[in-house]
Protein backbone atom coordinates (compact mmCIF):
# COMPACT_ATOMS: atom_id res chain seq x y z
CA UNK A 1 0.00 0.00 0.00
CA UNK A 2 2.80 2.47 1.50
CA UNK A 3 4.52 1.77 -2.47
CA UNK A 4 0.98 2.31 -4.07
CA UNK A 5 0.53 5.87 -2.12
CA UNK A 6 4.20 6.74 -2.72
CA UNK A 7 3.88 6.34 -6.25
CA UNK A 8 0.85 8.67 -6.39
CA UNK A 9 2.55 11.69 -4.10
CA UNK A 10 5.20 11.12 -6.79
CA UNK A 11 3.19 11.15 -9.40
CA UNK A 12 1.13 14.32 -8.59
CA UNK A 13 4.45 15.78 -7.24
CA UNK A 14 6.10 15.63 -10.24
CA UNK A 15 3.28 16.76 -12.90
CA UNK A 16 2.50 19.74 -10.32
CA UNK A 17 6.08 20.68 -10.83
CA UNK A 18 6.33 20.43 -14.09
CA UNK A 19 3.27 22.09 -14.90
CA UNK A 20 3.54 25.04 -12.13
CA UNK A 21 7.49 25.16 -11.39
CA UNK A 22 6.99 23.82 -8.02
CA UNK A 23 9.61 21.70 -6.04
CA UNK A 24 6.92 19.44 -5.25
CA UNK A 25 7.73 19.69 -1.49
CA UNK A 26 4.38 21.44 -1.07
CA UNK A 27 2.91 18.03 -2.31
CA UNK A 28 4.82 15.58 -1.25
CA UNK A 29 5.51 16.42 2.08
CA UNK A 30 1.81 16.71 3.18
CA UNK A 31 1.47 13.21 1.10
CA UNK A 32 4.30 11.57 3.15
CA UNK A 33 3.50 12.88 6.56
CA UNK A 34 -0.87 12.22 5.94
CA UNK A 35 -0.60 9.28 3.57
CA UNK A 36 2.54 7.14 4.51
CA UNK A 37 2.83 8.22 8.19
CA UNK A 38 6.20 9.57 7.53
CA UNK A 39 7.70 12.17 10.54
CA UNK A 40 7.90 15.55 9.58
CA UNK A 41 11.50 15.92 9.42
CA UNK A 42 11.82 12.52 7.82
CA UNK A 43 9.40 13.82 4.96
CA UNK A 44 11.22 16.97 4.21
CA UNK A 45 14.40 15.08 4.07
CA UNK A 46 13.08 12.58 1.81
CA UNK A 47 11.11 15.34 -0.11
CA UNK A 48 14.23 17.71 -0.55
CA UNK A 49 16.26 14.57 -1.89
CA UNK A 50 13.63 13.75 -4.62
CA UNK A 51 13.37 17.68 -5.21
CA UNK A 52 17.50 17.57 -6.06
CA UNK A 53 16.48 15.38 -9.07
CA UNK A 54 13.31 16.48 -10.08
CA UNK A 55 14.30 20.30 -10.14
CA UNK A 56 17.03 19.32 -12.25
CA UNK A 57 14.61 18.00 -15.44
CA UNK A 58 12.70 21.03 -14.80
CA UNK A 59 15.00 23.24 -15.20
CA UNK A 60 16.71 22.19 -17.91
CA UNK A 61 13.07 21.53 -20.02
CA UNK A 62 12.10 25.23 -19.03
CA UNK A 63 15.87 26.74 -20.02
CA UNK A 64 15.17 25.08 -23.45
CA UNK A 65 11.59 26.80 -23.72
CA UNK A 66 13.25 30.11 -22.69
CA UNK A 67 11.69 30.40 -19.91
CA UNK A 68 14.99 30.72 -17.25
CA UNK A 69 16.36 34.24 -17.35
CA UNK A 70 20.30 33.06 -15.97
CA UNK A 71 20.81 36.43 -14.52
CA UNK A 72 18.05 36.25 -11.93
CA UNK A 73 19.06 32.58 -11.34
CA UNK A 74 22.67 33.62 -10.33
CA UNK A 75 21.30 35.99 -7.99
CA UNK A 76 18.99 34.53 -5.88
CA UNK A 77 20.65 30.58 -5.74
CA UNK A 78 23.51 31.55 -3.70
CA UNK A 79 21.92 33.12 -1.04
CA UNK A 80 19.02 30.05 -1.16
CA UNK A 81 21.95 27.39 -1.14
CA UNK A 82 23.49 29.29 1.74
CA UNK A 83 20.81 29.67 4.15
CA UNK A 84 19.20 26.47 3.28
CA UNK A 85 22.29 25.16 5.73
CA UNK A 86 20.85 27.32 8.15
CA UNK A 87 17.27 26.35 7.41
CA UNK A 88 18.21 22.79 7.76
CA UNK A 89 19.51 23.13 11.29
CA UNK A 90 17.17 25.53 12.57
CA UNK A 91 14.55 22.58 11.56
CA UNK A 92 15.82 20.38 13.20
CA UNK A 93 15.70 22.21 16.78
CA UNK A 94 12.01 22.62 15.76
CA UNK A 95 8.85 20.57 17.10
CA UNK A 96 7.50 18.64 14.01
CA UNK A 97 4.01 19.75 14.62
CA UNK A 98 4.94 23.89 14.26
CA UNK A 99 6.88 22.66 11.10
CA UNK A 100 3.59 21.57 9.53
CA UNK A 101 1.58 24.08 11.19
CA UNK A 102 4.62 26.25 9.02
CA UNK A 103 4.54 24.64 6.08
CA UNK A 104 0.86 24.92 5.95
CA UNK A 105 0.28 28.20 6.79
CA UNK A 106 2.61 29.40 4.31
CA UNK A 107 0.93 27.12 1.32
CA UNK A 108 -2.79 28.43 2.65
CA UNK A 109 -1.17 31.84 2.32
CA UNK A 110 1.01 32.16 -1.07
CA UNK A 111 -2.28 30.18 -2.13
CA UNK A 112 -4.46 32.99 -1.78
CA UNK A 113 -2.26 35.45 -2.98
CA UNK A 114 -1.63 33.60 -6.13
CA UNK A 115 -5.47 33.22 -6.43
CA UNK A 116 -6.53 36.95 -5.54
CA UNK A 117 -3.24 38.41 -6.36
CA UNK A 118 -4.70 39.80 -9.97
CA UNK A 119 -7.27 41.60 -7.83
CA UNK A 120 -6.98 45.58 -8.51
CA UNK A 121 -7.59 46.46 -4.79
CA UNK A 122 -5.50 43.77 -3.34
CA UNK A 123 -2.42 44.71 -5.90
CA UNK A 124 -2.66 48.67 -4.76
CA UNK A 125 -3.58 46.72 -0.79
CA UNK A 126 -0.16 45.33 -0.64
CA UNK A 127 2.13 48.19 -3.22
CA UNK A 128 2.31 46.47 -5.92
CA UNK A 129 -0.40 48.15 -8.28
């Protein structure tokens, strides 16, 4: 069963990220820790190892639609490969249940932003309209 569900976190996991230039973590870490009993730190682990891979086909698919300006690339990766260190340890001094109470929060709110961010009022709400 456990190879049956992890199959289908990968399998949504990977079209979402193809599709929407997601890691996938957003997906496969709520499928691991809900679906597969999985620990929180466990599933990000496992999730950022699969991510290593799977970022690497979508990157390379979107470069050759033109869709990866380099420049901005080279700007923000060095500070994300540098504080994910920090990220990593700080997680792990963290209770697992405020890591998905994190994680969630976060996806509930980039989620609405993404789905009311084309809204006139909130654009000029938050400065950017």
């Amino acid at each position: 069963m456990d190879i049956a569900i992890g199959i289908g976190v990968g399998l949504v996991a990977g079209i979402l990220a193809g599709v929407l230039g997601i890691g996938g973590g957003a997906i496969m870490i709520p499928g691991m820790v809900l679906l597969m009993d999985v620990e929180q730190h466990t599933a990000q682990g496992v999730s950022l190892a699969v991510i290593a891979a799977t970022v690497l086909v979508g990157a390379i698919t979107h470069y050759r639609q033109g869709n990866v300006r380099l420049r901005v690339a080279l700007w923000i990766a060095p500070a994300a490969i540098l504080f994910s260190f920090l990220g990593g340890t700080v997680a792990d001094w963290i209770a697992a249940s405020v890591l998905r109470q994190t994680l969630g929060g976060i996806i509930i709110a980039m989620g609405i932003y993404m789905v009311a961010g084309d809204l006139p009022w909130l654009r000029k709400w938050l400065g950017r309209g």
